[in-house]
Protein backbone atom coordinates (compact mmCIF):
# COMPACT_ATOMS: atom_id res chain seq x y z
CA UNK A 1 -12.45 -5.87 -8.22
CA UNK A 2 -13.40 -4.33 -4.45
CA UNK A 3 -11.28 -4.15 -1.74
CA UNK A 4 -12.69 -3.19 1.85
CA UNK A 5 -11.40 -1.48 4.53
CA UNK A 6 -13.07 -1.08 7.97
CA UNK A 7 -12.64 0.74 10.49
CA UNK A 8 -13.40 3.47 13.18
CA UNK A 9 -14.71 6.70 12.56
CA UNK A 10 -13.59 9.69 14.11
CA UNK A 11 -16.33 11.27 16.45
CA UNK A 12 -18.43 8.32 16.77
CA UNK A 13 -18.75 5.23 18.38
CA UNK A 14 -19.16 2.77 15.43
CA UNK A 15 -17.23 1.46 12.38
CA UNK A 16 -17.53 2.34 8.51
CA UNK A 17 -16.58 1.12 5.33
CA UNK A 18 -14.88 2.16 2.55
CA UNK A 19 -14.01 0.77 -0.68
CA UNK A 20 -12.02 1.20 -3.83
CA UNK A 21 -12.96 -0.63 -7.18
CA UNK A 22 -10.26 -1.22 -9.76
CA UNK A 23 -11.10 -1.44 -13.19
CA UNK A 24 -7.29 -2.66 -14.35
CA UNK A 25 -6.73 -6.12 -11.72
CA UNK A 26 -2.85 -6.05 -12.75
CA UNK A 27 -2.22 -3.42 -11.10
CA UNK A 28 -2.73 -5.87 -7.77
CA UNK A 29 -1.21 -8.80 -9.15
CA UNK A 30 2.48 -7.49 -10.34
CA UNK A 31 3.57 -8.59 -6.48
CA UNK A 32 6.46 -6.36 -6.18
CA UNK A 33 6.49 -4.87 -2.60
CA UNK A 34 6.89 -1.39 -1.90
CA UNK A 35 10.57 -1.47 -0.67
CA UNK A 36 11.01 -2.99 -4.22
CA UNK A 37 10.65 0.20 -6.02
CA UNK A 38 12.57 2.27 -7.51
CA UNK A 39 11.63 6.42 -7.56
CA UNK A 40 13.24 9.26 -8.87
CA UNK A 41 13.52 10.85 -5.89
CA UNK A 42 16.27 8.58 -4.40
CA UNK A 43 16.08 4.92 -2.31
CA UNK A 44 13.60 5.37 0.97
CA UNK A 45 14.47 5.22 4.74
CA UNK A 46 13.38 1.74 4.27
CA UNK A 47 15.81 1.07 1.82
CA UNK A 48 18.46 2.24 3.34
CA UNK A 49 18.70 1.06 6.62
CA UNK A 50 17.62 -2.70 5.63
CA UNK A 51 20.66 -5.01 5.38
CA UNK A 52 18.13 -8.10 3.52
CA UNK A 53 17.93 -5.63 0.21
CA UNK A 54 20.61 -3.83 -1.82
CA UNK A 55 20.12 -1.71 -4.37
C-alpha cells in the first residue's frame, strides 16, 4: 500500500511528492488514534488536558 503526500518545497515555487509504501497494511487498519496510546514515558499534553478521555 502507498500513501501520498503533497506539498510545497522549500526554495521553489512548485509542489512535490512523497510517498511511503507499507509492506504490513495492519499497521493502518488497527484504528486506534494517537491520544489512545499508551507510552512509557508518561500520558501526553494531549492527554492530560482533554476532559473527553481518562486514563
Amino acid at each position: 500500500m502507498k500513501i501520498d503526500f503533497y506539498g510545497m518545497i522549500p526554495s521553489y515555487l512548485y509542489k512535490n511528492c512523497t510517498s511511503i509504501f507499507f509492506k504490513d497494511v495492519s499497521l493502518l487498519s488497527r484504528g486506534d488514534l494517537p491520544s489512545e496510546k499508551r507510552s512509557c514515558l508518561g500520558r501526553s499534553c494531549f492527554q492530560i488536558t482533554s476532559p473527553v478521555i481518562a486514563i
